[in-house]
N, C-alpha and C. Protein backbone atom coordinates (compact mmCIF):
# COMPACT_ATOMS: atom_id res chain seq x y z
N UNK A 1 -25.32 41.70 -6.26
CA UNK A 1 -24.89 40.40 -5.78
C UNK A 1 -25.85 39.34 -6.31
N UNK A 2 -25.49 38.29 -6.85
CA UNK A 2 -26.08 37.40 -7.49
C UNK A 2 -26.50 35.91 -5.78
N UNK A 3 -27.78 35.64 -6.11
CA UNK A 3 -28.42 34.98 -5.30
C UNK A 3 -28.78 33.37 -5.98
N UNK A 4 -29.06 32.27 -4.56
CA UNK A 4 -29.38 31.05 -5.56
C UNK A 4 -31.33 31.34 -5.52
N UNK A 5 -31.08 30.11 -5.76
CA UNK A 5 -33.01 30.13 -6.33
C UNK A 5 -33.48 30.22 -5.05
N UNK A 6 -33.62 30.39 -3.82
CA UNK A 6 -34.03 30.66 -2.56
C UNK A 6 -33.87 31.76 -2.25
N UNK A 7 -33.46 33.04 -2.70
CA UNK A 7 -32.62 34.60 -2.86
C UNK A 7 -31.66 34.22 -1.44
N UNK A 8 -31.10 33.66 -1.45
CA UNK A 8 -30.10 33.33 -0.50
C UNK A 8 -28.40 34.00 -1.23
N UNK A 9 -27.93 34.98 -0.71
CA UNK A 9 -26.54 34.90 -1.17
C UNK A 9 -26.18 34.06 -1.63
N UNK A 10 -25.55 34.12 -3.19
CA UNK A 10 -24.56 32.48 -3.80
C UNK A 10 -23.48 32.38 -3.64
N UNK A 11 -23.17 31.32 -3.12
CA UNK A 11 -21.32 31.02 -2.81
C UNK A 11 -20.62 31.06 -3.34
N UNK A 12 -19.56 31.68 -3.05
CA UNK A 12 -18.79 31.87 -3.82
C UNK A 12 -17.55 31.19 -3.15
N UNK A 13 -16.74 30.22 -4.35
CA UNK A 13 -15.65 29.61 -4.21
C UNK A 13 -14.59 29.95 -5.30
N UNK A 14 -13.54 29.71 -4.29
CA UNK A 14 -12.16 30.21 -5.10
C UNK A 14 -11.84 30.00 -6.30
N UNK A 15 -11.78 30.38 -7.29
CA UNK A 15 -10.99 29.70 -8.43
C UNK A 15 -10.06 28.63 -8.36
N UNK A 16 -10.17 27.62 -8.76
CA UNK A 16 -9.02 26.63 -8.65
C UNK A 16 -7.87 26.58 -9.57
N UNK A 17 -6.42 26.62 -9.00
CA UNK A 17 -5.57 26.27 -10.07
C UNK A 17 -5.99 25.69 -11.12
N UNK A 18 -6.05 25.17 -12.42
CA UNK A 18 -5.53 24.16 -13.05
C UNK A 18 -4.10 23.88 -13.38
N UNK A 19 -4.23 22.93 -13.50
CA UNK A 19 -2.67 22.57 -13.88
C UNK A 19 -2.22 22.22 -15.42
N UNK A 20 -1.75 22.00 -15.60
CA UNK A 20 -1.39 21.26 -17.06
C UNK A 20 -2.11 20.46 -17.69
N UNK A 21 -2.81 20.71 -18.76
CA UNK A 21 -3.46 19.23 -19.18
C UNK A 21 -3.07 18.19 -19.56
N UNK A 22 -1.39 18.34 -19.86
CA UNK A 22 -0.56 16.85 -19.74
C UNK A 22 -0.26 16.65 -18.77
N UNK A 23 -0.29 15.42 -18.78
CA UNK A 23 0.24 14.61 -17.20
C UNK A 23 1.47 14.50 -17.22
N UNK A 24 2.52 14.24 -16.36
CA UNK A 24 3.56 13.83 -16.42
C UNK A 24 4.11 12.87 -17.10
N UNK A 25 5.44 12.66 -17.55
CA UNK A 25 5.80 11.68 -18.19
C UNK A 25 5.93 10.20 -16.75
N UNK A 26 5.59 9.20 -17.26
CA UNK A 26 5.29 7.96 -16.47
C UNK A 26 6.99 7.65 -15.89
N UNK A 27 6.71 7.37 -14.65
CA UNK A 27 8.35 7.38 -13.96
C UNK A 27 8.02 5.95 -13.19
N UNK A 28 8.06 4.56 -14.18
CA UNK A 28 7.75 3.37 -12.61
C UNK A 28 9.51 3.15 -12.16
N UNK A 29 9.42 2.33 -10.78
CA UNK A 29 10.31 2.19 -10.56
C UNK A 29 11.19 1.13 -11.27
N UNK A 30 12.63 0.94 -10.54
CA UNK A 30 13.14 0.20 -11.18
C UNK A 30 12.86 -1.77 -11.36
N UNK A 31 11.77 -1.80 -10.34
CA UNK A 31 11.78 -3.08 -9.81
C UNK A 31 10.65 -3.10 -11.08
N UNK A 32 9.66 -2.58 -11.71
CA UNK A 32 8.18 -2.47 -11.83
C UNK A 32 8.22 -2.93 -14.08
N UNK A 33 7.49 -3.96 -13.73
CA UNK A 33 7.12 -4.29 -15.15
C UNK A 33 5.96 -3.99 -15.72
N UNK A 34 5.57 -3.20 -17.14
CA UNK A 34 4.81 -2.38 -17.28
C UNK A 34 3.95 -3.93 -17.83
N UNK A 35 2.44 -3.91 -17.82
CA UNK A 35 1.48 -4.55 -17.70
C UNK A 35 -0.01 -3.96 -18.31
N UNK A 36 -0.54 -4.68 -18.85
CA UNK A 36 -1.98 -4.41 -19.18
C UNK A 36 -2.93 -5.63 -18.90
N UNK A 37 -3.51 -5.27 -17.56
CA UNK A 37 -4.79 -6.71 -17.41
C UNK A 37 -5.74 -6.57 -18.09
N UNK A 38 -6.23 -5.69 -18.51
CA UNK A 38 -8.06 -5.65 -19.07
C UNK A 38 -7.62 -6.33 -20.65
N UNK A 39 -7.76 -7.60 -20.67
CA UNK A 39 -7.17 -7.90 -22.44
C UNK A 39 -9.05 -7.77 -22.74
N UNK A 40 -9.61 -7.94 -22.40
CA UNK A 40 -11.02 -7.96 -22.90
C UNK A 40 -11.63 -6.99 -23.29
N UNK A 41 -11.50 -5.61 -22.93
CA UNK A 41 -11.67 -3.91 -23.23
C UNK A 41 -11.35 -3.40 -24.54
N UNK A 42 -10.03 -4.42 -25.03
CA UNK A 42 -9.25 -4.37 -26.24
C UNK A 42 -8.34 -2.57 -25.81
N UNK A 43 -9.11 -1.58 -26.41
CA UNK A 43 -8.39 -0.36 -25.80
C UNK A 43 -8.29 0.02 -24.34
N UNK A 44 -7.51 -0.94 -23.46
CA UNK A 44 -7.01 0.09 -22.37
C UNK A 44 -8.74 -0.53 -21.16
N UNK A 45 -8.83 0.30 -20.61
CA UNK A 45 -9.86 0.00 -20.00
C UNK A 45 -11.05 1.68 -19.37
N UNK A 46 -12.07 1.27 -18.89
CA UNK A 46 -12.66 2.64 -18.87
C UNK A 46 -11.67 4.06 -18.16
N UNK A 47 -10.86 3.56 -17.65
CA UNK A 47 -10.05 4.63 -16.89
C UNK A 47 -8.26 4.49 -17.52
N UNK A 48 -7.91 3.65 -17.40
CA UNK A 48 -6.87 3.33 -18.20
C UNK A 48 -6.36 3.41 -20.06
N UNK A 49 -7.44 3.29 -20.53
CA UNK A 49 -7.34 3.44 -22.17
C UNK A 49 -6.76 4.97 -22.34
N UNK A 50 -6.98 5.44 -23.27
CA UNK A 50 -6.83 7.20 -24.00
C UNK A 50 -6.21 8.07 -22.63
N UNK A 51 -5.11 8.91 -22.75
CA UNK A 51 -5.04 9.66 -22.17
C UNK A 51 -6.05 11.20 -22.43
N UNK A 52 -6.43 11.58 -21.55
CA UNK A 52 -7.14 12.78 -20.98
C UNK A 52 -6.43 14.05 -20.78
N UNK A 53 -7.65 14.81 -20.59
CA UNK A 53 -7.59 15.69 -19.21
C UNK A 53 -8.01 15.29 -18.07
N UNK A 54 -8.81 13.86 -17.55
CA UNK A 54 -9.16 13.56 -16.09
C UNK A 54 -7.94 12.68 -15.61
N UNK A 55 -7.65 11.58 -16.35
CA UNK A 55 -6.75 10.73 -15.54
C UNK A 55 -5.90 10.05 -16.54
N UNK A 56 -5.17 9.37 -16.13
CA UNK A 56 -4.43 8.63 -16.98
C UNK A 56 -3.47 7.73 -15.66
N UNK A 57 -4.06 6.15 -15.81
CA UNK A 57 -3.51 5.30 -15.18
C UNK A 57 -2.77 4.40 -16.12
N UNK A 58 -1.59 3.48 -15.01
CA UNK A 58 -1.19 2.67 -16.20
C UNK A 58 -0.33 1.94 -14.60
N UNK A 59 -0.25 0.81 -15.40
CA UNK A 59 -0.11 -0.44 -14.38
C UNK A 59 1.49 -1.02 -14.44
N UNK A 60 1.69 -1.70 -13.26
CA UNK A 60 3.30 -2.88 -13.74
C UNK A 60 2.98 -3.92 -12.44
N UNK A 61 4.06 -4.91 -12.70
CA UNK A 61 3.80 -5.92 -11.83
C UNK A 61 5.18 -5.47 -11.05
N UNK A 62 5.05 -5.21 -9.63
CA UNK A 62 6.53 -5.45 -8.69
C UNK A 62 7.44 -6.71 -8.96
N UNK A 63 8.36 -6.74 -8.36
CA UNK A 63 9.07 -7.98 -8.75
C UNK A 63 8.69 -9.07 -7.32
N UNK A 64 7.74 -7.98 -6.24
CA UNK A 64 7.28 -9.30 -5.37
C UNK A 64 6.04 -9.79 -6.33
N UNK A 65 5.70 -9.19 -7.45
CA UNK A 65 4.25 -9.93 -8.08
C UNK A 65 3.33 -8.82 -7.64
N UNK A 66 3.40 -7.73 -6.84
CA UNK A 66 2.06 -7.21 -6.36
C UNK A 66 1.80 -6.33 -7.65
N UNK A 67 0.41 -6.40 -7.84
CA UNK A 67 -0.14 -5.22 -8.96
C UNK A 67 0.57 -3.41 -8.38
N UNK A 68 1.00 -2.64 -8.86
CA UNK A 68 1.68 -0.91 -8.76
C UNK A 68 1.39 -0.16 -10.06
N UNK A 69 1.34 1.01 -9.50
CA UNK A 69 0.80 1.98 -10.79
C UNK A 69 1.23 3.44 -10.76
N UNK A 70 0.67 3.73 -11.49
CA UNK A 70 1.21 5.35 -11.39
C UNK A 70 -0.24 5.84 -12.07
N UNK A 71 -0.80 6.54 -11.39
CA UNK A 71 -2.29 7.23 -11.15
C UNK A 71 -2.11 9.21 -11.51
N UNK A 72 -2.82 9.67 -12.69
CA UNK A 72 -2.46 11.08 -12.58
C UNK A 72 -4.00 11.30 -12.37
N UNK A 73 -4.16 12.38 -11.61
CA UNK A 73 -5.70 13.24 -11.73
C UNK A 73 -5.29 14.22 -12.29
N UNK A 74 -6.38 14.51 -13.07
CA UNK A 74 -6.33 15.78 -13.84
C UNK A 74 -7.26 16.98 -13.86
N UNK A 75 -6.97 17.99 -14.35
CA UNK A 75 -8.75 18.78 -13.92
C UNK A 75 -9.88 18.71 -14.35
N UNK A 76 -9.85 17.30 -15.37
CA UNK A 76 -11.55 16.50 -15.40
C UNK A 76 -11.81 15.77 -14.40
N UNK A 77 -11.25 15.99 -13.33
CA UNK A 77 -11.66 14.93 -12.47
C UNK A 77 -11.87 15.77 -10.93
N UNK A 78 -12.36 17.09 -11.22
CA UNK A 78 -12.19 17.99 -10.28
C UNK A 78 -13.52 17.32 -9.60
N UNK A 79 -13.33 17.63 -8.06
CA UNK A 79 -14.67 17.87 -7.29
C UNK A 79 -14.31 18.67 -6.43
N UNK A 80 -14.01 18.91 -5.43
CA UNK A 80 -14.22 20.75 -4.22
C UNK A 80 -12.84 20.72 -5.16
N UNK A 81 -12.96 22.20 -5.11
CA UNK A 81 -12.14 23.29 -5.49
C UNK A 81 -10.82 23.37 -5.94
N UNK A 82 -9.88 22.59 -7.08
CA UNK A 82 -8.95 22.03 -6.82
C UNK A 82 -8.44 20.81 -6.41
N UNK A 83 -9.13 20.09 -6.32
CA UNK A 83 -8.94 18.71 -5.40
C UNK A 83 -9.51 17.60 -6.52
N UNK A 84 -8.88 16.35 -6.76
CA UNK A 84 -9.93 14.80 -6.91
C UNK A 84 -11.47 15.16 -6.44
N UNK A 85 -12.12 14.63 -7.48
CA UNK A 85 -13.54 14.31 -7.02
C UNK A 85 -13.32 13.00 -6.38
N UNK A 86 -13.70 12.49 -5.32
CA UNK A 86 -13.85 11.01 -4.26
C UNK A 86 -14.00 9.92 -5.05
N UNK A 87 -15.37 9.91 -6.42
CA UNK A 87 -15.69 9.08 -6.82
C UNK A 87 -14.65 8.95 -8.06
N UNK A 88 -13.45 9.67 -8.42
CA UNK A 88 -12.02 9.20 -8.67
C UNK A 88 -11.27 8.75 -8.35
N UNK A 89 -11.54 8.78 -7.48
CA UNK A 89 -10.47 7.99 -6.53
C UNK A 89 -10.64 7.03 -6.44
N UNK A 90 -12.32 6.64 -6.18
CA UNK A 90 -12.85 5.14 -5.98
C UNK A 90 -12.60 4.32 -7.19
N UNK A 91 -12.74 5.38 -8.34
CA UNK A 91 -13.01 4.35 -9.88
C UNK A 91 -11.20 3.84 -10.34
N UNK A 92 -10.22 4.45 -9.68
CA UNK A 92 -8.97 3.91 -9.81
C UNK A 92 -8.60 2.97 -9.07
N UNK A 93 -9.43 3.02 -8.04
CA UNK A 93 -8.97 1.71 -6.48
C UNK A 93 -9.92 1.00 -6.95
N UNK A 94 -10.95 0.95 -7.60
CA UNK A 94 -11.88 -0.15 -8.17
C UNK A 94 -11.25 -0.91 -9.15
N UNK A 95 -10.68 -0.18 -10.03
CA UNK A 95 -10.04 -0.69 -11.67
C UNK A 95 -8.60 -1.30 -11.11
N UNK A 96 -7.91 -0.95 -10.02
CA UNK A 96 -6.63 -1.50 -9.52
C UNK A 96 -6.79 -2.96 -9.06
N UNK A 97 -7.88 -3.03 -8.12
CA UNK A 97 -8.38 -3.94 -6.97
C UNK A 97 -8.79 -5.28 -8.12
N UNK A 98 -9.85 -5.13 -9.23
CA UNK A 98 -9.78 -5.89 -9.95
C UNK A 98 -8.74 -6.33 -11.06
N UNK A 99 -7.69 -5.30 -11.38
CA UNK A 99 -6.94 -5.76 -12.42
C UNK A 99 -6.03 -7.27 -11.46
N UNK A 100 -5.99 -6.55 -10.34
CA UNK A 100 -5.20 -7.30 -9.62
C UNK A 100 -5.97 -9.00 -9.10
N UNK A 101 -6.91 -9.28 -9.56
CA UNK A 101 -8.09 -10.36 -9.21
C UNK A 101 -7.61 -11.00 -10.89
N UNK A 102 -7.94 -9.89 -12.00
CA UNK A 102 -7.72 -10.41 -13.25
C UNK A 102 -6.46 -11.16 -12.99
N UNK A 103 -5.53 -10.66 -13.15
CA UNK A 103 -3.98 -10.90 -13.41
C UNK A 103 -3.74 -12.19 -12.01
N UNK A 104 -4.34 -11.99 -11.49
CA UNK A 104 -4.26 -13.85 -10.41
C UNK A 104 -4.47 -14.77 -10.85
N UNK A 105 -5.65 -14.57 -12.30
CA UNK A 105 -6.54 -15.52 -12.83
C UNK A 105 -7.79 -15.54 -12.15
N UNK A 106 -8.33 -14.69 -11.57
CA UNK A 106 -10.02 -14.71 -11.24
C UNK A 106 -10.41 -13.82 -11.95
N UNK A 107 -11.19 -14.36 -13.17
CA UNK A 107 -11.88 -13.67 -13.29
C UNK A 107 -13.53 -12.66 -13.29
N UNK A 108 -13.55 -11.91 -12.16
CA UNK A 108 -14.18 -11.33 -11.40
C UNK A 108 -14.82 -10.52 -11.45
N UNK A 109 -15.93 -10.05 -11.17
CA UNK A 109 -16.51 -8.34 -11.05
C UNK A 109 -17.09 -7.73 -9.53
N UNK A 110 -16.67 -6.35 -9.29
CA UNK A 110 -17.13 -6.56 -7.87
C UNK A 110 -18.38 -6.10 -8.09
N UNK A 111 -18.00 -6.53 -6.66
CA UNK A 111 -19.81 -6.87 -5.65
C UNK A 111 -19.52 -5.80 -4.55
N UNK A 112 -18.76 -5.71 -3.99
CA UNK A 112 -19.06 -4.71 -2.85
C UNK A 112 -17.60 -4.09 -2.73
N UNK A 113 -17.59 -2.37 -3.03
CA UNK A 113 -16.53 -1.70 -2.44
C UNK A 113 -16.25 -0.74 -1.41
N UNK A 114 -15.37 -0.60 -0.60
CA UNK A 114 -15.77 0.43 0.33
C UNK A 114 -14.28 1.33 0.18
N UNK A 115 -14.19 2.76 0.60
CA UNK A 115 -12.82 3.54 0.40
C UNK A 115 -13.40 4.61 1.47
N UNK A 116 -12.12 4.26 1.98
CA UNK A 116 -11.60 5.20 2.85
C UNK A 116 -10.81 6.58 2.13
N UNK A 117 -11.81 7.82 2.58
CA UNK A 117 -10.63 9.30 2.10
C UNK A 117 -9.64 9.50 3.59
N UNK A 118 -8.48 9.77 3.15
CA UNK A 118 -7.75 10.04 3.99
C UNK A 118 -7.47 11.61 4.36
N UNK A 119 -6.93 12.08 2.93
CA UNK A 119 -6.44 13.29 2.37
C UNK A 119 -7.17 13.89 1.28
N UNK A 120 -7.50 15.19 1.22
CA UNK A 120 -7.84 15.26 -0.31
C UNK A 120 -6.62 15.45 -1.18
N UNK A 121 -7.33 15.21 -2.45
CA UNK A 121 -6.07 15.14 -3.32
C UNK A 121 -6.20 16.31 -4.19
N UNK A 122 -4.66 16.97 -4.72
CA UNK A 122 -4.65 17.91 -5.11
C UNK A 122 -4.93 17.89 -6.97
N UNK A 123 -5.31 18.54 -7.33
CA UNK A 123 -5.32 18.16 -9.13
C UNK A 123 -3.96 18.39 -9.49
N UNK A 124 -3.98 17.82 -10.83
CA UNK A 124 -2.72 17.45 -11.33
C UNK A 124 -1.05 16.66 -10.44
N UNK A 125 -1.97 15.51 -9.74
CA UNK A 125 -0.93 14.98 -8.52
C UNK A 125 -1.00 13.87 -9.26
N UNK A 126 0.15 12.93 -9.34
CA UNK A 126 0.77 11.99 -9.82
C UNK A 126 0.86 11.23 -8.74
N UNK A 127 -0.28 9.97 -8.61
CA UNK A 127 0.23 9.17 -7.44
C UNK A 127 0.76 7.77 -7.55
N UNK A 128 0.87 6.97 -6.81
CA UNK A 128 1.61 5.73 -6.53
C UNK A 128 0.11 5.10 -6.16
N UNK A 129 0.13 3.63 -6.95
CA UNK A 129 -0.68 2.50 -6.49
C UNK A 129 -0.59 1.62 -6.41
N UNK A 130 -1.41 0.89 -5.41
CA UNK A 130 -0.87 -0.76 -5.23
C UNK A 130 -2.39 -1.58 -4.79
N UNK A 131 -2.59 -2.07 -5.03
CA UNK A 131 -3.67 -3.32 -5.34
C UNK A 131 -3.12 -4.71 -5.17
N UNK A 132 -3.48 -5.48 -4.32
CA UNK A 132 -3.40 -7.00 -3.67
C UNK A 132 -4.93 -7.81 -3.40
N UNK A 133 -4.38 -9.27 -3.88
CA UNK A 133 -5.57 -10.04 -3.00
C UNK A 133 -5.45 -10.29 -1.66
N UNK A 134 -6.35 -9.90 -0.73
CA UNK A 134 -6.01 -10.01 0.78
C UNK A 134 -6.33 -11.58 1.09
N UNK A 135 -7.07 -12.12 0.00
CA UNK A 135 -7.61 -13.78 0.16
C UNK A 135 -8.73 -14.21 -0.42
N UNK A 136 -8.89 -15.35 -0.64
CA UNK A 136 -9.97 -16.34 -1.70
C UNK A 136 -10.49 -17.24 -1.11
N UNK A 137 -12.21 -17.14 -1.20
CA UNK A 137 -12.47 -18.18 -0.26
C UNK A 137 -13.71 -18.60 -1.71
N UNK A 138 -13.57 -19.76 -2.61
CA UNK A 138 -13.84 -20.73 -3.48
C UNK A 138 -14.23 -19.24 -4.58
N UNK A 139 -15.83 -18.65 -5.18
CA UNK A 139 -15.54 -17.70 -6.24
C UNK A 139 -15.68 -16.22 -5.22
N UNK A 140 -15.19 -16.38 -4.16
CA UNK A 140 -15.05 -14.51 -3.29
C UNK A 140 -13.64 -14.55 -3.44
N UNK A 141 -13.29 -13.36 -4.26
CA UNK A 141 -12.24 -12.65 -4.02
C UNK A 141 -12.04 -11.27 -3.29
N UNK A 142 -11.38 -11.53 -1.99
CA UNK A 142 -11.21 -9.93 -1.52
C UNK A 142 -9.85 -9.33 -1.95
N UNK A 143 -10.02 -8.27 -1.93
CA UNK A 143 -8.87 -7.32 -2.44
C UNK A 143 -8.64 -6.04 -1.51
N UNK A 144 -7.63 -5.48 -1.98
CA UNK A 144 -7.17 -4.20 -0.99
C UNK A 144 -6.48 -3.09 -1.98
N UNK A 145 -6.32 -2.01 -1.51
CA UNK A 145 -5.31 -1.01 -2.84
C UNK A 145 -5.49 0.21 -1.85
N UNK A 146 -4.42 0.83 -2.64
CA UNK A 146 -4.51 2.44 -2.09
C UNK A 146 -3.55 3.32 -2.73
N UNK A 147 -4.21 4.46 -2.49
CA UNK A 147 -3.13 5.84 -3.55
C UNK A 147 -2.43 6.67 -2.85
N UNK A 148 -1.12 6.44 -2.75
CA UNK A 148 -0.23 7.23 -2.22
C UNK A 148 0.72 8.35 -2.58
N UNK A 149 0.76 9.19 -2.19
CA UNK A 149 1.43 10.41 -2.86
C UNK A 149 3.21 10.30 -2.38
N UNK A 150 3.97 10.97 -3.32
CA UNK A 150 5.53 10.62 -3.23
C UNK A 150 6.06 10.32 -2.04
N UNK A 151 5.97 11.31 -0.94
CA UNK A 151 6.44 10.37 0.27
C UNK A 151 5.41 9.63 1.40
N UNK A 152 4.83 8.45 0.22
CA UNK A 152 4.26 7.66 0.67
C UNK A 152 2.85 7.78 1.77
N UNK A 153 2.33 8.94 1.75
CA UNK A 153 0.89 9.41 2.68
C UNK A 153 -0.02 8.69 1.67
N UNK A 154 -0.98 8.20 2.37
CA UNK A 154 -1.86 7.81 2.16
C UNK A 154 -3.03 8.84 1.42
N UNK A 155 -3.57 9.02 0.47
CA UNK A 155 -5.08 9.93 0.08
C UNK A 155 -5.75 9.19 -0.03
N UNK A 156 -6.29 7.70 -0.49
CA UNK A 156 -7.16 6.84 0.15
C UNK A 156 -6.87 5.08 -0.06
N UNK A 157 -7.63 4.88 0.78
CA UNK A 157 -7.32 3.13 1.03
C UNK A 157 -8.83 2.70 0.25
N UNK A 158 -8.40 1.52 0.32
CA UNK A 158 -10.03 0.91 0.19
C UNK A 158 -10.02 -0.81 0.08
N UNK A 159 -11.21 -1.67 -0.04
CA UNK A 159 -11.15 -2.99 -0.03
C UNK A 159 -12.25 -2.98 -0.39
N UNK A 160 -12.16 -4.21 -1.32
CA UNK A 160 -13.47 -4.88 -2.48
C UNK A 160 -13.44 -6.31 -2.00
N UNK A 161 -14.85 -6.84 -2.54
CA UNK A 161 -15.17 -8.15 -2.21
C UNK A 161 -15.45 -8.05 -4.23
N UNK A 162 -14.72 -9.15 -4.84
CA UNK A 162 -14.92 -9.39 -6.23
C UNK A 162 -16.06 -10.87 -6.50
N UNK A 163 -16.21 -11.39 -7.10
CA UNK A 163 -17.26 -12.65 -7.21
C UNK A 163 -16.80 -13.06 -8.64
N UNK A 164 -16.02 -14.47 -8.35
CA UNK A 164 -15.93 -14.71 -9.91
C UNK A 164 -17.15 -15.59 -11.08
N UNK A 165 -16.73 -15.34 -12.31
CA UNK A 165 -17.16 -15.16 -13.02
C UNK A 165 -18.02 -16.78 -13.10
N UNK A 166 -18.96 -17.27 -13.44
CA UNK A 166 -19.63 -18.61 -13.57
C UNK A 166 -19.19 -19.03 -15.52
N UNK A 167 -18.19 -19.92 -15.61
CA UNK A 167 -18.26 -19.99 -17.11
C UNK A 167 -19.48 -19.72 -18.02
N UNK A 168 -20.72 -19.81 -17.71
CA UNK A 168 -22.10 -19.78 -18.35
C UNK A 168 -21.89 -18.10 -18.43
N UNK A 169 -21.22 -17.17 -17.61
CA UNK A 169 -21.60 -15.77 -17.56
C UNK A 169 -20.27 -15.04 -18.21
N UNK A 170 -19.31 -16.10 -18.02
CA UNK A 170 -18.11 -15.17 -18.64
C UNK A 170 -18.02 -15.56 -19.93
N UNK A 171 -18.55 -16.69 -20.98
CA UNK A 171 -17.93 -17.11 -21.98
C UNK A 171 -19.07 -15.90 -23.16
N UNK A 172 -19.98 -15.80 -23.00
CA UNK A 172 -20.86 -15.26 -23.88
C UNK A 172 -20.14 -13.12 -23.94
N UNK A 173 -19.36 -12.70 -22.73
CA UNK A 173 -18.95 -12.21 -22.71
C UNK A 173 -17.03 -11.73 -23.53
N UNK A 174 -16.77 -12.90 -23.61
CA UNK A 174 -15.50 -12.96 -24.27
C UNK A 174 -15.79 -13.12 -25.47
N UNK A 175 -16.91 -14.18 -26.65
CA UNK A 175 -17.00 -14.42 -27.00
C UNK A 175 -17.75 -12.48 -28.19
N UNK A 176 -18.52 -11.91 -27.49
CA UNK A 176 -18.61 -10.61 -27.86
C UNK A 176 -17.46 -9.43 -27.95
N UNK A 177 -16.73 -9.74 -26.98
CA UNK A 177 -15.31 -8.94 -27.23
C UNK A 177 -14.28 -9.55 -28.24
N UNK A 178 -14.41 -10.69 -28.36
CA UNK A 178 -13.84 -11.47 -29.28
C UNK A 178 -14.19 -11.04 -30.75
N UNK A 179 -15.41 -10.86 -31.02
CA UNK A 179 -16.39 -10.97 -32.38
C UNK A 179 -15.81 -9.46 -32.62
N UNK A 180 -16.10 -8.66 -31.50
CA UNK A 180 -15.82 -6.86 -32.11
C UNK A 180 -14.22 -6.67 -32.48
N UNK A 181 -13.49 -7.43 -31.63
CA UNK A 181 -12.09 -7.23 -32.08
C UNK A 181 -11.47 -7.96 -33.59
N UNK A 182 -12.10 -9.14 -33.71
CA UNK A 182 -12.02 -10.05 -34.47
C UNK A 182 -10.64 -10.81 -34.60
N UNK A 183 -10.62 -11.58 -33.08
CA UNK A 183 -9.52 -12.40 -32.73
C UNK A 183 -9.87 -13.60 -31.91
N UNK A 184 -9.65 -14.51 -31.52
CA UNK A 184 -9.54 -15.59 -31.16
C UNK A 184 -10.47 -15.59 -29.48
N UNK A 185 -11.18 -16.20 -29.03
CA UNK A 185 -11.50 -16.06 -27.99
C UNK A 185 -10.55 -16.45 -26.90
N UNK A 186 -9.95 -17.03 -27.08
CA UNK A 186 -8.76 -17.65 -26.16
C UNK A 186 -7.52 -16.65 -25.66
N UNK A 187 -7.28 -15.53 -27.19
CA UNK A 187 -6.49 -15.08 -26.78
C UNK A 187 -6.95 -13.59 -25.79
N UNK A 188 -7.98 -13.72 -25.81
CA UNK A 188 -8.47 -12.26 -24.68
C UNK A 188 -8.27 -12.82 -23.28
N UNK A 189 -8.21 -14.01 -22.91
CA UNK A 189 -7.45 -14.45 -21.43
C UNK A 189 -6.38 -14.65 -21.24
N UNK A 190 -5.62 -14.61 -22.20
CA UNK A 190 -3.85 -14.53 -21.99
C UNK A 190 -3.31 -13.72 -21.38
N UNK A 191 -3.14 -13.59 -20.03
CA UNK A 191 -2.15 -12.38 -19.84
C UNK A 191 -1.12 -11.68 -20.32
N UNK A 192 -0.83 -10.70 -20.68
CA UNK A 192 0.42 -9.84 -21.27
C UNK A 192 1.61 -9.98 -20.96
């Protein structure tokens, strides 16, 4: 029997399914317009760009305007046994919460997030997302989002406080994404 570095019996945990390393084909609804906020990333954004084996997000606007998505975990994104690692969950309700600050026209970075786990989530689960501003008070933007599985359960909530950008802090920033892409600075704030 194999022991950890304390000669303590080592744990042993189940093998986890994997699932497919393709994700599903993208199913938004009928109301849902497909969308890309991060124009500044140029490819996609740290979680959104290249499809994987961990995730593959991708965004639309509802026809009430609210930011919606379709969220896959994959088994790079494992943490206990089969399940989402937490801090996946957070980095999709983070990237939602702000696309949805972007696409208002604030442009923002957060400052403080907090997420609620509800459920764990299973690997290779295809979820539903939604991201809103809950309200703006002069450069605080708060936000809200959460990932829901097909009949609508909750696996986690969460809410960000965003802080927008001071022209002195955002222009030297566009102006570098601008130079690497080699396009117009103006047009990296255009929405899609």
């Amino acid at each position: 029997m194999r022991s950890d570095n304390l000669g303590r019996p080592a744990l042993r945990l189940p093998t986890p399914m994997h699932p497919s390393l393709s994700p599903p084909e993208i199913t938004p609804r009928p109301d849902w317009v497909p969308v890309e906020p991060f124009q500044l990333e140029g490819q996609g954004s740290f979680l959104s760009g290249d499809e994987t084996h961990r995730l593959r997000v991708r965004y639309f606007l509802r026809a009430d305007g609210r930011l919606v998505g379709r969220a896959w975990f994959g088994p790079g994104t494992q943490g206990p046994p089969g399940h989402a690692h937490g801090g996946s969950m957070a980095a999709v309700l983070d990237e939602a919460m702000g696309a949805a600050a972007w696409l208002a026209g604030h442009t923002a970075v957060a400052a403080h997030l907090a997420t609620n786990f509800q459920r764990m989530l299973p690997l290779g689960t295809d979820t539903y997302l939604e991201a809103w501003i809950d309200r703006v008070d002069g450069r605080k933007v708060w936000t809200r989002g959460r990932l829901l599985g097909e009949d609508d359960f909750v696996f986690a909530d969460a809410e960000a406080l965003f802080v927008v950008l001071r022209p002195e802090q955002l222009k030297p920033l566009i102006e570098k994404a601008a130079a690497a892409r080699g396009v117009d600075p103006d047009s990296l704030l255009r929405k899609s």
